[in-house]
C-alpha atoms as a PDB file:
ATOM      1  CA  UNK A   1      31.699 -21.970 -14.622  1.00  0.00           C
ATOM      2  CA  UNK A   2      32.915 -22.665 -18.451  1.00  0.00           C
ATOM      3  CA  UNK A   3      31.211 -25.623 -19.533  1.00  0.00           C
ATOM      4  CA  UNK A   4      34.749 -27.721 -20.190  1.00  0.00           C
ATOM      5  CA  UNK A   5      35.871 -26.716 -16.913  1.00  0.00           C
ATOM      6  CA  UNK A   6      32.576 -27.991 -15.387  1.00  0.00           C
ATOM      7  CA  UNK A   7      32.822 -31.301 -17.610  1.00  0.00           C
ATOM      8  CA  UNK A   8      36.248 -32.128 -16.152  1.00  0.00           C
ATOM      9  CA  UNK A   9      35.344 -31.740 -13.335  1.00  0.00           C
ATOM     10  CA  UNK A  10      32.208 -33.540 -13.398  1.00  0.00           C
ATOM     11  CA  UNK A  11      34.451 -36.863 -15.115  1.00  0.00           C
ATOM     12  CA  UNK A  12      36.947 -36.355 -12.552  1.00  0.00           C
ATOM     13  CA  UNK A  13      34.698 -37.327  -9.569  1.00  0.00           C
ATOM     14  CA  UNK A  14      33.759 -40.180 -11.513  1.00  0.00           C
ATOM     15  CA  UNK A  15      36.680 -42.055 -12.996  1.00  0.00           C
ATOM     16  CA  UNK A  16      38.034 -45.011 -11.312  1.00  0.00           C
ATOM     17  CA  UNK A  17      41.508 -43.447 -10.030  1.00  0.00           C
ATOM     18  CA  UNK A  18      44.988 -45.331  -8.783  1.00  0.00           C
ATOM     19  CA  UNK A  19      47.885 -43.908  -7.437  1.00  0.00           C
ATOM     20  CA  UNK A  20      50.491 -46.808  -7.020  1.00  0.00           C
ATOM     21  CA  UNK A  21      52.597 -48.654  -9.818  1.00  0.00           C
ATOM     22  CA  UNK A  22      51.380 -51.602  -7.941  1.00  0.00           C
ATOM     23  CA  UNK A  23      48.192 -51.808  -9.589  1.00  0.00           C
ATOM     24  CA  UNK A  24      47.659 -55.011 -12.122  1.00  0.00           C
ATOM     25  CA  UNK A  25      46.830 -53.267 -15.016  1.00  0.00           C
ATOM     26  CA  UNK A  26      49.350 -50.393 -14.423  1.00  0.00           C
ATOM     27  CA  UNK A  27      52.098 -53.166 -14.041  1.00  0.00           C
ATOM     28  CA  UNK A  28      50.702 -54.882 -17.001  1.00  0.00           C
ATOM     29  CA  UNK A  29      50.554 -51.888 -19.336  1.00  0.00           C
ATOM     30  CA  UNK A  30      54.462 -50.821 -17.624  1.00  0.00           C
ATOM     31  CA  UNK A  31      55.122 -54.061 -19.122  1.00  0.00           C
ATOM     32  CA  UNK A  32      53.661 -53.982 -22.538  1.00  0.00           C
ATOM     33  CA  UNK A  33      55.221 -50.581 -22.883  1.00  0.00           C
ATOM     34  CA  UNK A  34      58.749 -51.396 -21.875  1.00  0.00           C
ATOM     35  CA  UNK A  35      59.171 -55.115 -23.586  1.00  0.00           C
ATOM     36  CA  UNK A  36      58.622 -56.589 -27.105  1.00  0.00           C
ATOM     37  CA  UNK A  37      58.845 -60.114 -25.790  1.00  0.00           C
ATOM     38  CA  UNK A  38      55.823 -59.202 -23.240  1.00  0.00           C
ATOM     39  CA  UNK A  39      53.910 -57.504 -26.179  1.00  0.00           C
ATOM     40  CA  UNK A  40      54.238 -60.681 -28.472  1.00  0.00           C
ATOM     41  CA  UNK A  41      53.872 -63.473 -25.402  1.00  0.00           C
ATOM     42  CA  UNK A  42      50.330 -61.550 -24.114  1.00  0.00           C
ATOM     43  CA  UNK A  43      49.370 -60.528 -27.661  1.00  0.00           C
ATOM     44  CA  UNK A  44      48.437 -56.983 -26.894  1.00  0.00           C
ATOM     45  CA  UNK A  45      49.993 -53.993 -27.713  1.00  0.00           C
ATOM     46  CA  UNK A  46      49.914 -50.035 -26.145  1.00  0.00           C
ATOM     47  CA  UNK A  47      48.421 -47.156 -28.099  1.00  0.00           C
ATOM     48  CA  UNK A  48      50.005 -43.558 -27.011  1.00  0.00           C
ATOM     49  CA  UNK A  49      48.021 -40.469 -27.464  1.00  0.00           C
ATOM     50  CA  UNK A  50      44.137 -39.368 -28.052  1.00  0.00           C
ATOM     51  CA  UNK A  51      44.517 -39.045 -31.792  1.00  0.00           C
ATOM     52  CA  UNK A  52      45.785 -42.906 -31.958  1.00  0.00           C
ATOM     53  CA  UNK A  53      43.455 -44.106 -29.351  1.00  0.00           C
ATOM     54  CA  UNK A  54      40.418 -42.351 -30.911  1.00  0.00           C
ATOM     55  CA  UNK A  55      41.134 -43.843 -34.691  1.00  0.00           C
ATOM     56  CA  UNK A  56      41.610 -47.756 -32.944  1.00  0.00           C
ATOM     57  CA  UNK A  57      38.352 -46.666 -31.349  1.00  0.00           C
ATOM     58  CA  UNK A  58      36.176 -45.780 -34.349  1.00  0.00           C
ATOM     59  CA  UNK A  59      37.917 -48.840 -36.769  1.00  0.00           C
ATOM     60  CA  UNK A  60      38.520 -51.209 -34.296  1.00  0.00           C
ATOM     61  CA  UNK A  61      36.189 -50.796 -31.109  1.00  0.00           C
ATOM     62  CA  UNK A  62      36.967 -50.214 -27.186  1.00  0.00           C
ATOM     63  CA  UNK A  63      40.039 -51.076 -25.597  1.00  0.00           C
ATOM     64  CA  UNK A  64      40.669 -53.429 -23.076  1.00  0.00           C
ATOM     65  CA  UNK A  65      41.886 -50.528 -20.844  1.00  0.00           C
ATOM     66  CA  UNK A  66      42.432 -46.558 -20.920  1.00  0.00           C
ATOM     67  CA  UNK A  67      44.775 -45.107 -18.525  1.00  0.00           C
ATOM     68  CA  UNK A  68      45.136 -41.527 -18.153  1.00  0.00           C
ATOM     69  CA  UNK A  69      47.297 -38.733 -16.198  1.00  0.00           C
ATOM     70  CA  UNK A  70      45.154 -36.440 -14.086  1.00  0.00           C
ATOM     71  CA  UNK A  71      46.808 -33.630 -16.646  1.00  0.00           C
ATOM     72  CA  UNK A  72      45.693 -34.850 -19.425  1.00  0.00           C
ATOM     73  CA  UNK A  73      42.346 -35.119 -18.394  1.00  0.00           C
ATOM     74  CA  UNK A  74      41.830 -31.326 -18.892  1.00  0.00           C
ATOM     75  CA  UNK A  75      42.290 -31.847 -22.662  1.00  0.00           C
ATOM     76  CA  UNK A  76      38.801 -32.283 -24.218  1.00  0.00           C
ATOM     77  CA  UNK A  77      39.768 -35.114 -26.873  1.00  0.00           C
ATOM     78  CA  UNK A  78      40.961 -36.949 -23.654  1.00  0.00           C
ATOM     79  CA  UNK A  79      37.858 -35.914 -21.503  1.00  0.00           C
ATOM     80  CA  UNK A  80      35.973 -37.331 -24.952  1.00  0.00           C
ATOM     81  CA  UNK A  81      37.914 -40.744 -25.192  1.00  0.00           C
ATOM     82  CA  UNK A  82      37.272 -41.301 -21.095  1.00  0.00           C
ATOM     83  CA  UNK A  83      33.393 -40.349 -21.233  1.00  0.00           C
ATOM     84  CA  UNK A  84      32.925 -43.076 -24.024  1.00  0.00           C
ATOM     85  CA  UNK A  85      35.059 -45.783 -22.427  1.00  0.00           C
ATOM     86  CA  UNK A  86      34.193 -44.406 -18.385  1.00  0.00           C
ATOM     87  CA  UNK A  87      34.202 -48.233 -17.055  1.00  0.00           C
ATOM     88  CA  UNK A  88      38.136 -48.852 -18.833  1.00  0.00           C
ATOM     89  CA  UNK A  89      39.368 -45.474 -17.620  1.00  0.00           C
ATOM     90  CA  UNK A  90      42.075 -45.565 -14.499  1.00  0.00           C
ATOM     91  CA  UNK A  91      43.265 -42.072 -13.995  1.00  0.00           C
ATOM     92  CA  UNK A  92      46.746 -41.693 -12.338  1.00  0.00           C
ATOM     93  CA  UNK A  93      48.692 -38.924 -10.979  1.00  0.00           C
ATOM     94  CA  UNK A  94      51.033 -37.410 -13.135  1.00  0.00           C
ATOM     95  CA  UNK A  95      54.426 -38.339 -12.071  1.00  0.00           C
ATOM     96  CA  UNK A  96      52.734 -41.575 -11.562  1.00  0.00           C
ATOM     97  CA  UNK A  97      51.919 -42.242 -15.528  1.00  0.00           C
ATOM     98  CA  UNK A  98      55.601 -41.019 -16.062  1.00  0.00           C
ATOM     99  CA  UNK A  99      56.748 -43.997 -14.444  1.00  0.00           C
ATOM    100  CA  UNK A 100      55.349 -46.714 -16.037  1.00  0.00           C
ATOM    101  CA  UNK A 101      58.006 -46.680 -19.097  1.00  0.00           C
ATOM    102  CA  UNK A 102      59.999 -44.204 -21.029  1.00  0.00           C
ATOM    103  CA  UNK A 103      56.627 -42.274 -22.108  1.00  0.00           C
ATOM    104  CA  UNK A 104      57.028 -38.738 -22.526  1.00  0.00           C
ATOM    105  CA  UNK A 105      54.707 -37.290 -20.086  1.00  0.00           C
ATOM    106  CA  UNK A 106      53.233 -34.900 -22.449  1.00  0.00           C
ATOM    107  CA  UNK A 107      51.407 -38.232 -24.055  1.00  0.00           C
ATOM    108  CA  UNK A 108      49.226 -38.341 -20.994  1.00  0.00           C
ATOM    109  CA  UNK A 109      47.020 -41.252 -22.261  1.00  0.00           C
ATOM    110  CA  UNK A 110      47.389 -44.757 -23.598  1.00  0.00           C
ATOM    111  CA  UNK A 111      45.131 -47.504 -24.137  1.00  0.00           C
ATOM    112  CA  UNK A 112      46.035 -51.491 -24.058  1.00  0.00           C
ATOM    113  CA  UNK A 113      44.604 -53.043 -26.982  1.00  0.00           C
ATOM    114  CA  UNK A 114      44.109 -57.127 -28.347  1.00  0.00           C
ATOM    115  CA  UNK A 115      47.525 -56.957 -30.990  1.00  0.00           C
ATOM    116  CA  UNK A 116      45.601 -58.186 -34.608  1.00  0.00           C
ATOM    117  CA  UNK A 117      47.087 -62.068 -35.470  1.00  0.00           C
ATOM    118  CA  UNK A 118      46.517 -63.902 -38.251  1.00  0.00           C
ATOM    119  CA  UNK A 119      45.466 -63.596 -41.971  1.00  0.00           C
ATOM    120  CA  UNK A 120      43.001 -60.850 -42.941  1.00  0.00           C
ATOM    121  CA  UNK A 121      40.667 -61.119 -45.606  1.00  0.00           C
ATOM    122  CA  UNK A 122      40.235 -58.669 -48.688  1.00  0.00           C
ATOM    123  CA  UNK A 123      42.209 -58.102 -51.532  1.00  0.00           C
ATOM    124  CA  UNK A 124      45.823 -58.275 -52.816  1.00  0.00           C
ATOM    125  CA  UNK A 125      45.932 -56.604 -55.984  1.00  0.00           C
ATOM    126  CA  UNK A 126      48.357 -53.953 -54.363  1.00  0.00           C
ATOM    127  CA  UNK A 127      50.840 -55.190 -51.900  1.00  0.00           C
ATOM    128  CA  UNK A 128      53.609 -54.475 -49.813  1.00  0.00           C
ATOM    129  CA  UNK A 129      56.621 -56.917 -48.901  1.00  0.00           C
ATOM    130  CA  UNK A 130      58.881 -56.210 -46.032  1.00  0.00           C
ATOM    131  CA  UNK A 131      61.916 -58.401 -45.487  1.00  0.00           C
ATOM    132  CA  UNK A 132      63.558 -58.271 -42.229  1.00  0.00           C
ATOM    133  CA  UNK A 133      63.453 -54.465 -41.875  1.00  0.00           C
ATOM    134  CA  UNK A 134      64.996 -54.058 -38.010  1.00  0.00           C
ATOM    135  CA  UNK A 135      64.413 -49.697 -37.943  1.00  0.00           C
ATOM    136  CA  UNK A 136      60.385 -49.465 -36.268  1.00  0.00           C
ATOM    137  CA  UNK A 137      60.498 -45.711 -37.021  1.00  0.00           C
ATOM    138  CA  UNK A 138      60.962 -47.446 -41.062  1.00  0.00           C
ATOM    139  CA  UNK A 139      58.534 -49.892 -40.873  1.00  0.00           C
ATOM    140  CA  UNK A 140      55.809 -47.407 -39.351  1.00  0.00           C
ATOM    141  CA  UNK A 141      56.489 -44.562 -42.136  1.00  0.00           C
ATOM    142  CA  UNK A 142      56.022 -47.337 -44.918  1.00  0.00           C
ATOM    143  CA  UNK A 143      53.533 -48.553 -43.361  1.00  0.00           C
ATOM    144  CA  UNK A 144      51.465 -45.200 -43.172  1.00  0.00           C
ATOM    145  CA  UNK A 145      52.806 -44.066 -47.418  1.00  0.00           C
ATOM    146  CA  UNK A 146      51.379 -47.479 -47.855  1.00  0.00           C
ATOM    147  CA  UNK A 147      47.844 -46.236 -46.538  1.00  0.00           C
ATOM    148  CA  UNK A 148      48.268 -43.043 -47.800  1.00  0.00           C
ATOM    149  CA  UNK A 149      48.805 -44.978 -50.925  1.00  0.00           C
ATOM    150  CA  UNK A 150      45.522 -47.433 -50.942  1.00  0.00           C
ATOM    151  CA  UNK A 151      47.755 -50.533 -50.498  1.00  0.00           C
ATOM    152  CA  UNK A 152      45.458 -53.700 -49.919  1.00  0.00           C
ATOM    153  CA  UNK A 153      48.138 -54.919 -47.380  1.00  0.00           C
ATOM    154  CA  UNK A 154      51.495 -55.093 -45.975  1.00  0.00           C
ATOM    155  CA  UNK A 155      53.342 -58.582 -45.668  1.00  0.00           C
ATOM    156  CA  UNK A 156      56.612 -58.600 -43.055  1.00  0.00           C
ATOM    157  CA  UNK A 157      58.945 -60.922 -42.514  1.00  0.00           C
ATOM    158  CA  UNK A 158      59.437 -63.843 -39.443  1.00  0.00           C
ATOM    159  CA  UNK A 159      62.526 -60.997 -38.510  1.00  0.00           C
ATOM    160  CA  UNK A 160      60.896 -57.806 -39.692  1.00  0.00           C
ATOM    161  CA  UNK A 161      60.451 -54.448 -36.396  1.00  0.00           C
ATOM    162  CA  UNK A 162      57.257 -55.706 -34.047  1.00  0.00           C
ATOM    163  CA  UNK A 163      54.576 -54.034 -36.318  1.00  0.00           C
ATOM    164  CA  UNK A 164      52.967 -53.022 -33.458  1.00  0.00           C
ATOM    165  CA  UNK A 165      55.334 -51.983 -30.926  1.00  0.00           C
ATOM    166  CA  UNK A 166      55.025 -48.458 -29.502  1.00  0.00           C
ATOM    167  CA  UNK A 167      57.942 -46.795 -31.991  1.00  0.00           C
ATOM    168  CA  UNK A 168      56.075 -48.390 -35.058  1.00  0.00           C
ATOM    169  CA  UNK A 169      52.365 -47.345 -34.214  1.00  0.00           C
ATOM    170  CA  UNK A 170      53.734 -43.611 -33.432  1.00  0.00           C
ATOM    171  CA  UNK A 171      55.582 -43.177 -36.911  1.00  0.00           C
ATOM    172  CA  UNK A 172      52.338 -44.907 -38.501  1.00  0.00           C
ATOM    173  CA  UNK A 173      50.055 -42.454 -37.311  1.00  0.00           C
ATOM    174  CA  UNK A 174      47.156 -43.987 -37.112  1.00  0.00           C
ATOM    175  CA  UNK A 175      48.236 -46.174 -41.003  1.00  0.00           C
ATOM    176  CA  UNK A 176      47.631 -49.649 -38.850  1.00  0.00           C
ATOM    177  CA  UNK A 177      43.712 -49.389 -38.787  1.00  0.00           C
ATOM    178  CA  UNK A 178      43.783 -48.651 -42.280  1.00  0.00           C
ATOM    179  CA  UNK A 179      45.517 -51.681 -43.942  1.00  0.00           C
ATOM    180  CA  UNK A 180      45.896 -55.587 -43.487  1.00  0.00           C
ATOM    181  CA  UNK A 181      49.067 -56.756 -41.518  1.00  0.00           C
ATOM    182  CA  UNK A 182      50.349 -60.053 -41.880  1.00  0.00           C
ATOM    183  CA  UNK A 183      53.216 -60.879 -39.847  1.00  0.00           C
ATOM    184  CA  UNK A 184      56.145 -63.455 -39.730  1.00  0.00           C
ATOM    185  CA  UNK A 185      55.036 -64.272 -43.466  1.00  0.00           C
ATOM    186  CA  UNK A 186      57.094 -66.958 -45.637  1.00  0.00           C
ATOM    187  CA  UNK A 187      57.927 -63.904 -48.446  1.00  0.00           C
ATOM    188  CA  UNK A 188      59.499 -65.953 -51.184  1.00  0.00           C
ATOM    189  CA  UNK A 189      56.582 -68.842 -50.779  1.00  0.00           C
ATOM    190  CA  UNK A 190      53.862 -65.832 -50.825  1.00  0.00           C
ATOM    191  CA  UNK A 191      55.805 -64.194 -53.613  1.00  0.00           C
ATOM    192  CA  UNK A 192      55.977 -67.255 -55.636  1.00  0.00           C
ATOM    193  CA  UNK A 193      51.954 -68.301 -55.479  1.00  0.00           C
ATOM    194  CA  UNK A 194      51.344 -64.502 -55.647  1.00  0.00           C
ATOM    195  CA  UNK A 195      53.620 -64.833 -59.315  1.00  0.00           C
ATOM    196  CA  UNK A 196      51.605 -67.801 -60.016  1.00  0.00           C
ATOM    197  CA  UNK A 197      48.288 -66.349 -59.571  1.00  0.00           C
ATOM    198  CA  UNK A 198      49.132 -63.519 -62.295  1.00  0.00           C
ATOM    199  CA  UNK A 199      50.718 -61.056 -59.779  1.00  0.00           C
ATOM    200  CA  UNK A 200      53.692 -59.345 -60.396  1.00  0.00           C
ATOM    201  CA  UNK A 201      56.288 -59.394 -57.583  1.00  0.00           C
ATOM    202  CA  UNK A 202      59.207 -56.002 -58.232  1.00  0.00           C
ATOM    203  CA  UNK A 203      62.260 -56.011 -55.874  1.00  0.00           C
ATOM    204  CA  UNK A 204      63.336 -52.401 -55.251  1.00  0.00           C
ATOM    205  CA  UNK A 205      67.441 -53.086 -55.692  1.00  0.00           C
ATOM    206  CA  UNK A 206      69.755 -49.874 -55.271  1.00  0.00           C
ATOM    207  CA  UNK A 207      71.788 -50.908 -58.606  1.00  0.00           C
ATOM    208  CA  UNK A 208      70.950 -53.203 -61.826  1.00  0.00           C
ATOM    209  CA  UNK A 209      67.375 -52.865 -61.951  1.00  0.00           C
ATOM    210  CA  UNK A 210      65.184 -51.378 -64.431  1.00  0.00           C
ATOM    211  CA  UNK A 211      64.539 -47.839 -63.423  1.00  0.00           C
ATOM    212  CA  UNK A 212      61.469 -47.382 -61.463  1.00  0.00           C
ATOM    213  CA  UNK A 213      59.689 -45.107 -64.137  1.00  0.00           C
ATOM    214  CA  UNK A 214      60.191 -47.600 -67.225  1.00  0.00           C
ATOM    215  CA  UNK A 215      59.106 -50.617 -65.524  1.00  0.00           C
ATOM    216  CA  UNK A 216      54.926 -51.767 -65.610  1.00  0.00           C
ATOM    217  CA  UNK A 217      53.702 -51.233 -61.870  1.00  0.00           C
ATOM    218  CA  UNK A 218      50.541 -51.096 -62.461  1.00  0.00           C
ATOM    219  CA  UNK A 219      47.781 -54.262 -62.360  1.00  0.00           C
ATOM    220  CA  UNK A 220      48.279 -56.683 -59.841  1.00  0.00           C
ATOM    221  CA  UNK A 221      51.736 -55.854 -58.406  1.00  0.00           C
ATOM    222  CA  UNK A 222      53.638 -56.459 -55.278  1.00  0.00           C
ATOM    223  CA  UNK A 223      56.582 -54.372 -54.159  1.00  0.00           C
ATOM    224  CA  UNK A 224      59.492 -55.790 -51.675  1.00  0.00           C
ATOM    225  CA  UNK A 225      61.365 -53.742 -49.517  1.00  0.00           C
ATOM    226  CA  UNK A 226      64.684 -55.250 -48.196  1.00  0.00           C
ATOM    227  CA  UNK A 227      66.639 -55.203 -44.686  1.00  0.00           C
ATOM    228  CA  UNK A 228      68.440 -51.024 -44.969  1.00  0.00           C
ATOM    229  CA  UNK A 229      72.097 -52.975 -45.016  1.00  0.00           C
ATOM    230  CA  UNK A 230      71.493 -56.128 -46.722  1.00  0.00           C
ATOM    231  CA  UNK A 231      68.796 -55.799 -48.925  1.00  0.00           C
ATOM    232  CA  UNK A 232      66.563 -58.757 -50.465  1.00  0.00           C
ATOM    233  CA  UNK A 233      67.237 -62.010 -49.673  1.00  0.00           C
ATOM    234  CA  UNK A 234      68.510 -64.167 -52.082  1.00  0.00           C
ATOM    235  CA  UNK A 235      65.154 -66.095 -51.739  1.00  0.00           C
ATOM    236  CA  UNK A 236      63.120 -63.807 -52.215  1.00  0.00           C
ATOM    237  CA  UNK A 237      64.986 -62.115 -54.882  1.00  0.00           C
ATOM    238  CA  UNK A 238      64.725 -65.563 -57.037  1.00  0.00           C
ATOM    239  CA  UNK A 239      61.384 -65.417 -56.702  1.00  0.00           C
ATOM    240  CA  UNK A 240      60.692 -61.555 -57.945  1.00  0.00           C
ATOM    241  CA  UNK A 241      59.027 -60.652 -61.476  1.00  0.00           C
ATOM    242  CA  UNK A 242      61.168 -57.877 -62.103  1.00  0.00           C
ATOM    243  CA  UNK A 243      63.849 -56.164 -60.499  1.00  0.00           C
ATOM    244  CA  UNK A 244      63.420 -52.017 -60.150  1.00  0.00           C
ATOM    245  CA  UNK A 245      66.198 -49.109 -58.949  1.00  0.00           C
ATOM    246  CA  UNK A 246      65.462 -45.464 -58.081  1.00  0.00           C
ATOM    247  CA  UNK A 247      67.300 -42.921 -60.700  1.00  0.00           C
ATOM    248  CA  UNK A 248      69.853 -40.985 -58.645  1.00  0.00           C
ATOM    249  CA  UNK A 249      71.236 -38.165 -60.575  1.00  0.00           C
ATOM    250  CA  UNK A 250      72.413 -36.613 -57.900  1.00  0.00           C
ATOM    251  CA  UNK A 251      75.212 -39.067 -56.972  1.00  0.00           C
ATOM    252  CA  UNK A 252      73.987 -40.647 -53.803  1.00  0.00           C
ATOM    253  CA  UNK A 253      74.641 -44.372 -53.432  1.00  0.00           C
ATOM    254  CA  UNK A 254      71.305 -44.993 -51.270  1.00  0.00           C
ATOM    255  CA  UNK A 255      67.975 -43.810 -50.130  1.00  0.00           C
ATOM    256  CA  UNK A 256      66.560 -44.908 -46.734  1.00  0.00           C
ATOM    257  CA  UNK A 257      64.308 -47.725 -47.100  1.00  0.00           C
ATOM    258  CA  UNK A 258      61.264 -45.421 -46.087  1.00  0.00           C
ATOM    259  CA  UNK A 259      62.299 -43.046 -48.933  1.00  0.00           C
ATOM    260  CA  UNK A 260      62.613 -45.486 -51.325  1.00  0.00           C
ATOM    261  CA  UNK A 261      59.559 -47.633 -50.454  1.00  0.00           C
ATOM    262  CA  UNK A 262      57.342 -44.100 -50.516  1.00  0.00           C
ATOM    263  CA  UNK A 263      58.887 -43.264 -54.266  1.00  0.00           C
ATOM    264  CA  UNK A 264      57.898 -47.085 -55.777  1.00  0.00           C
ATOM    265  CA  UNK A 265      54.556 -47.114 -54.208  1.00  0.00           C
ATOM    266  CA  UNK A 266      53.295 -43.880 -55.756  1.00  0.00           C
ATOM    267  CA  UNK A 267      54.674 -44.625 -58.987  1.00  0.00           C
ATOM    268  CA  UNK A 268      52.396 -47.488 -58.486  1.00  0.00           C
ATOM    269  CA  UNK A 269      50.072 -45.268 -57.713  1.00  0.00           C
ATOM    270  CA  UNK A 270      50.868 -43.374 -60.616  1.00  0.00           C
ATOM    271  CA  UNK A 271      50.655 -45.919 -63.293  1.00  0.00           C
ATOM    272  CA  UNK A 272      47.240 -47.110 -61.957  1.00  0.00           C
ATOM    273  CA  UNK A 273      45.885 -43.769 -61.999  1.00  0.00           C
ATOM    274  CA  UNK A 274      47.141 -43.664 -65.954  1.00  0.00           C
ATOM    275  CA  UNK A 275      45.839 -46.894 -66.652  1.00  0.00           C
ATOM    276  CA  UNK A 276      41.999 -45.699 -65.195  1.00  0.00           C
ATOM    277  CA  UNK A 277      42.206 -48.938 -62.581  1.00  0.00           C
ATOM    278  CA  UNK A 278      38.956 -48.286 -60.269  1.00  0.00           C
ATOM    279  CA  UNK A 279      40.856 -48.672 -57.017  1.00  0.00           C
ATOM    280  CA  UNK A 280      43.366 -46.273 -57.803  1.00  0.00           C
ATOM    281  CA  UNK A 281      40.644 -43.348 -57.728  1.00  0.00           C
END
C-alpha cells in the first residue's frame, strides 16, 4: 500500500466524523459562512482552503475548529492540516460540507477562527487608509498589494467591506496574517494626529491632484483610498497633506480602486527604495 494512501486511511479511522447539518459547530460555522451580522456579533470569522488555513496556522496558531469533506481528506496538505489539529477536526460527507453555505465544494476544508479586534501594536511609518470601500473582492486585493508592498498597516472605515468576511480573506490570499487591521477607524481624526506627528497623509483623487510620480511618497506617508463612486470624504479630504492623481494617457476617466491603490503604494515603494529607507529593502 502507497504510504499516502495508507496515511489517509490511517487519519480516517481516527477523526471525529458527523453526518447531519444538525451538529452545533456545523450550524455555527453554516452561520458564520452565510451572514456578516453573525460574523461581527460572535467575533469569528471562516477560513476556506488548506493554503489559507495553513498560513493562519503558522502566524496565528490553531483554530477553534477544522471541518473537512471526506474528499478532501485524500489531499495531503489537508491530511497535514487534520494530523496537526486531530482533536478540532469534524470530517463530513461530501454533499454534506456542500450544504453548509454557498462554498464551492472543491474548497473541501475550512476552519473557524477568533476574528482579530482592536488596535495592534508596531509601526506606522507606511500606511494604508480605506474609506468606506463596499466591493470585498477590492478591499482583499489592496489589502494583499499592501503586504506585498511592506505596509505597516491598513486603517478602514466604520462603513468599509467586513475585512474578514469570506470574499475578502479569499482575494487577500493569505495578506491578513501579514499586516495590522484596524477596523471602524475615525480616518480624518487618525489622519489629522498622524499629520501632526510628522506623517504625511496623500488622497489618491481621479482629477486635480499632483501626479503620482512628482509628488514626495516616501518617509512617513499614509495613502487613502476612497469609496469606487464617491471617493474621499470631504472630512477626510480636509485633513490630507497632499492630494495625488494617476497619469492617464490613454483617455480613461477611472481606474478601479484596487488598480489605483496597487499603482500609489509601489510608487511608495519606489521612492523609499530611492531614498535607501531600511524598511523598504
Amino acid at each position: 500500500m502507497q504510504p499516502r494512501i495508507a496515511a489517509s486511511l490511517s487519519l480516517s479511522a481516527t477523526v471525529q466524523r458527523v453526518t447531519s447539518l444538525h451538529n452545533s459547530r456545523l450550524r455555527e460555522a453554516g452561520r458564520l459562512v452565510a451572514s456578516a451580522r453573525d460574523r461581527r456579533k460572535a467575533g469569528k470569522c471562516v477560513i476556506e482552503g488548506e493554503h489559507l488555513i495553513t498560513v493562519y496556522a503558522e502566524r496565528m496558531g490553531a483554530p477553534q475548529v477544522l471541518i473537512v469533506s471526506e474528499d478532501a481528506l485524500q489531499r495531503p496538505p489537508v491530511a497535514a492540516l487534520c494530523h496537526q489539529f486531530l482533536d478540532l477536526t469534524v470530517v463530513v460527507p461530501t454533499p454534506v460540507f456542500a450544504a453548509l453555505a454557498a462554498l464551492p465544494v472543491g474548497v473541501g476544508v475550512i476552519a473557524v477562527v477568533p476574528t482579530p479586534r482592536g488596535p495592534v501594536a508596531g509601526s506606522s511609518d507606511f500606511c494604508v487608509l480605506l474609506e468606506d470601500l463596499q466591493d470585498p473582492g477590492n478591499v482583499g486585493s489592496i489589502l494583499r498589494t499592501a503586504a506585498a508592498a511592506g505596509v505597516d498597516r491598513v486603517l478602514l472605515s466604520k462603513h468599509c467591506a467586513f475585512a474578514w468576511s469570506p470574499k475578502v480573506l479569499r482575494a487577500g490570499q493569505g495578506a491578513h496574517f501579514l499586516l495590522a487591521i484596524e477596523e471602524a477607524v475615525d480616518l480624518p481624526a487618525w489622519a489629522a494626529a498622524f499629520s501632526d506627528g510628522g506623517g504625511r497623509v496623500a488622497a489618491a483623487v481621479v482629477k486635480g491632484g499632483s501626479t503620482l510620480f512628482d509628488a514626495p511618497l516616501s518617509g512617513r506617508v499614509a495613502i487613502a483610498i476612497g469609496n469606487e463612486g464617491g471617493g474621499l470624504s470631504q472630512a477626510l479630504e480636509a485633513m490630507v497633506s497632499t492630494r495625488i492623481s494617476i497619469p492617464m494617457p490613454g483617455g480613461m476617466e477611472s481606474l478601479n480602486a484596487a488598480a489605483a491603490a496597487a499603482i500609489c503604494v509601489f510608487e511608495c515603494v519606489r521612492q523609499r527604495l530611492a531614498a535607501g529607507e531600511p524598511s523598504a529593502a
